[in-house]
C-alpha atoms as a PDB file:
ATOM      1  CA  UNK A   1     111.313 101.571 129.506  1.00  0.00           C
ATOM      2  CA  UNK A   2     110.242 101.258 125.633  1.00  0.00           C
ATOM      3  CA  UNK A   3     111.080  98.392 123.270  1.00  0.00           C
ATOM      4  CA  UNK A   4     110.710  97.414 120.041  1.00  0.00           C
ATOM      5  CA  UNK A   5     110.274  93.531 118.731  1.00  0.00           C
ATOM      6  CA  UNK A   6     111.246  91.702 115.901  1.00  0.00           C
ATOM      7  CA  UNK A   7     109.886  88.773 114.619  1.00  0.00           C
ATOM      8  CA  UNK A   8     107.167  89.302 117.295  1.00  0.00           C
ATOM      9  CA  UNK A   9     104.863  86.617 116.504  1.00  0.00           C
ATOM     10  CA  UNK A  10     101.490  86.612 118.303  1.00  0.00           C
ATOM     11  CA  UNK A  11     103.215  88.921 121.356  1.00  0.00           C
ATOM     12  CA  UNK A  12     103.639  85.701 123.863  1.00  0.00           C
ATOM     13  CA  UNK A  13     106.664  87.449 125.446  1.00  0.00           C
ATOM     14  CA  UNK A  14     105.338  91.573 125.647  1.00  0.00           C
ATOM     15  CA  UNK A  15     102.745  90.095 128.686  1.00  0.00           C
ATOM     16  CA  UNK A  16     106.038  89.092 130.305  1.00  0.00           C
ATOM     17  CA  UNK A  17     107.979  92.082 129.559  1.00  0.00           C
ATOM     18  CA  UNK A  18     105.156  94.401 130.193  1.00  0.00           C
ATOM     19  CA  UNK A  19     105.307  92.203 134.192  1.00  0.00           C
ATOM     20  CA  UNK A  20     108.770  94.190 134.742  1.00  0.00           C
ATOM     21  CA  UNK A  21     107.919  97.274 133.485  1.00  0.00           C
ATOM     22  CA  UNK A  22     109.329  96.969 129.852  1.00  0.00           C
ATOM     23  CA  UNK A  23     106.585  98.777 127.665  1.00  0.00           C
ATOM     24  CA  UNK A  24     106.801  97.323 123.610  1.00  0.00           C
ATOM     25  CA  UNK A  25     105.861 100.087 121.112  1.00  0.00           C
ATOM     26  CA  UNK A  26     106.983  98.971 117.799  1.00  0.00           C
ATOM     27  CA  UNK A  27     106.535  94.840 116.756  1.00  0.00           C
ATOM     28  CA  UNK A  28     107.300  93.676 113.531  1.00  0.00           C
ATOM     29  CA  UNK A  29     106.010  90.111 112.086  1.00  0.00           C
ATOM     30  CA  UNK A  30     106.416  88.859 108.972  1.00  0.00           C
ATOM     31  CA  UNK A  31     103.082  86.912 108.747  1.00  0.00           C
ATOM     32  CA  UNK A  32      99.695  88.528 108.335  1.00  0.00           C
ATOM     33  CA  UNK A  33      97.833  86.520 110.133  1.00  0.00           C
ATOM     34  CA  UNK A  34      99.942  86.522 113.041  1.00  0.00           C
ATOM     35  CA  UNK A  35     100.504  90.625 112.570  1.00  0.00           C
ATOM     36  CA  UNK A  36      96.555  90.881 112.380  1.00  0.00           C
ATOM     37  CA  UNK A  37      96.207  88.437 115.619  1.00  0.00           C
ATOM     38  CA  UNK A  38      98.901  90.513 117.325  1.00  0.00           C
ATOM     39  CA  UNK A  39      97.329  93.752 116.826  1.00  0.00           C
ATOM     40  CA  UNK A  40      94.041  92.387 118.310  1.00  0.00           C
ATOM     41  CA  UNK A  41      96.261  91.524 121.686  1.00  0.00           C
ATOM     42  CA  UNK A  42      98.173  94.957 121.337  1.00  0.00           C
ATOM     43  CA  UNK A  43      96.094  97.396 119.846  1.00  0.00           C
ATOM     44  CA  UNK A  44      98.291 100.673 121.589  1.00  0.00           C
ATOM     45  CA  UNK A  45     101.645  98.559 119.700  1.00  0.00           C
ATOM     46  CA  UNK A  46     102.637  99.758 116.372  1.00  0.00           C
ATOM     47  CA  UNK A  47     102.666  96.607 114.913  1.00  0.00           C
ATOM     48  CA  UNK A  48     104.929  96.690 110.900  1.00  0.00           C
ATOM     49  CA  UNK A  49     104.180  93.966 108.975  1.00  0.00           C
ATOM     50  CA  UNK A  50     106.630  92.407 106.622  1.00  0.00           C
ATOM     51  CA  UNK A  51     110.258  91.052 106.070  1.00  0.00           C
ATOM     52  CA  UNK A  52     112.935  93.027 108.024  1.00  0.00           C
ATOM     53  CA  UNK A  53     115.031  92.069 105.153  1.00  0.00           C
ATOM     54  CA  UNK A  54     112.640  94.594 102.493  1.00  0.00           C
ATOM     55  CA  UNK A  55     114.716  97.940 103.131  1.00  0.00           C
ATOM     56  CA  UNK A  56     110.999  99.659 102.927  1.00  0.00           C
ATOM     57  CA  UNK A  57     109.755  97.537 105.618  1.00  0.00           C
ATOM     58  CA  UNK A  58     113.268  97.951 107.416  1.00  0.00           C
ATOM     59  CA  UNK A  59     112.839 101.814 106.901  1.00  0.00           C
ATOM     60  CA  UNK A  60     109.575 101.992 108.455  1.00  0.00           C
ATOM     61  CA  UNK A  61     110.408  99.848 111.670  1.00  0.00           C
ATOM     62  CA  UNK A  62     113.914 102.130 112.156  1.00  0.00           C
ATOM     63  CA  UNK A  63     111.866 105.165 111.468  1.00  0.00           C
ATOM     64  CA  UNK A  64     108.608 104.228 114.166  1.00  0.00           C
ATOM     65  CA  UNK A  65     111.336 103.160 116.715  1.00  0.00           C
ATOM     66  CA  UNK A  66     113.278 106.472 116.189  1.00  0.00           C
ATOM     67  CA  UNK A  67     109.688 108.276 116.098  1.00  0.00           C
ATOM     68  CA  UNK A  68     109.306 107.547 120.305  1.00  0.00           C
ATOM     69  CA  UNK A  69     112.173 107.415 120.988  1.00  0.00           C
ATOM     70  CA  UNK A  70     113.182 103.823 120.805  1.00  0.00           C
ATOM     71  CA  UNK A  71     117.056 103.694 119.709  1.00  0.00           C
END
């Protein structure tokens, strides 16, 4: 199964989901630092950085999520 996450942080929970077979694709976090950590843990993730609440940023999570099929 594929998932997306939102306000993803540093990716604590994906080592848990991955456990049961739930595969994250898309992660969005809103701070760099955190994004930049998080890609370093997840480098296969496409990880968005930026406020869901920016319709750009918004677009481009929607848009990578509908991209593998994530709906």
């Amino acid at each position: 199964m594929k998932a997306l996450t939102l306000f993803a942080n540093v990716g604590i929970d994906e080592y848990y989901l991955h456990e049961i077979g739930i595969d994250v694709v898309v992660a969005n976090e809103l701070l760099k630092d955190r994004a930049d950590f998080y890609k370093k843990i997840y480098p296969n993730v496409n990880m968005i950085n930026g406020d869901i609440t920016d319709s750009k940023v918004y677009s481009r999570i929607v848009k990578a999520a509908k991209d593998i099929g994530v709906e």
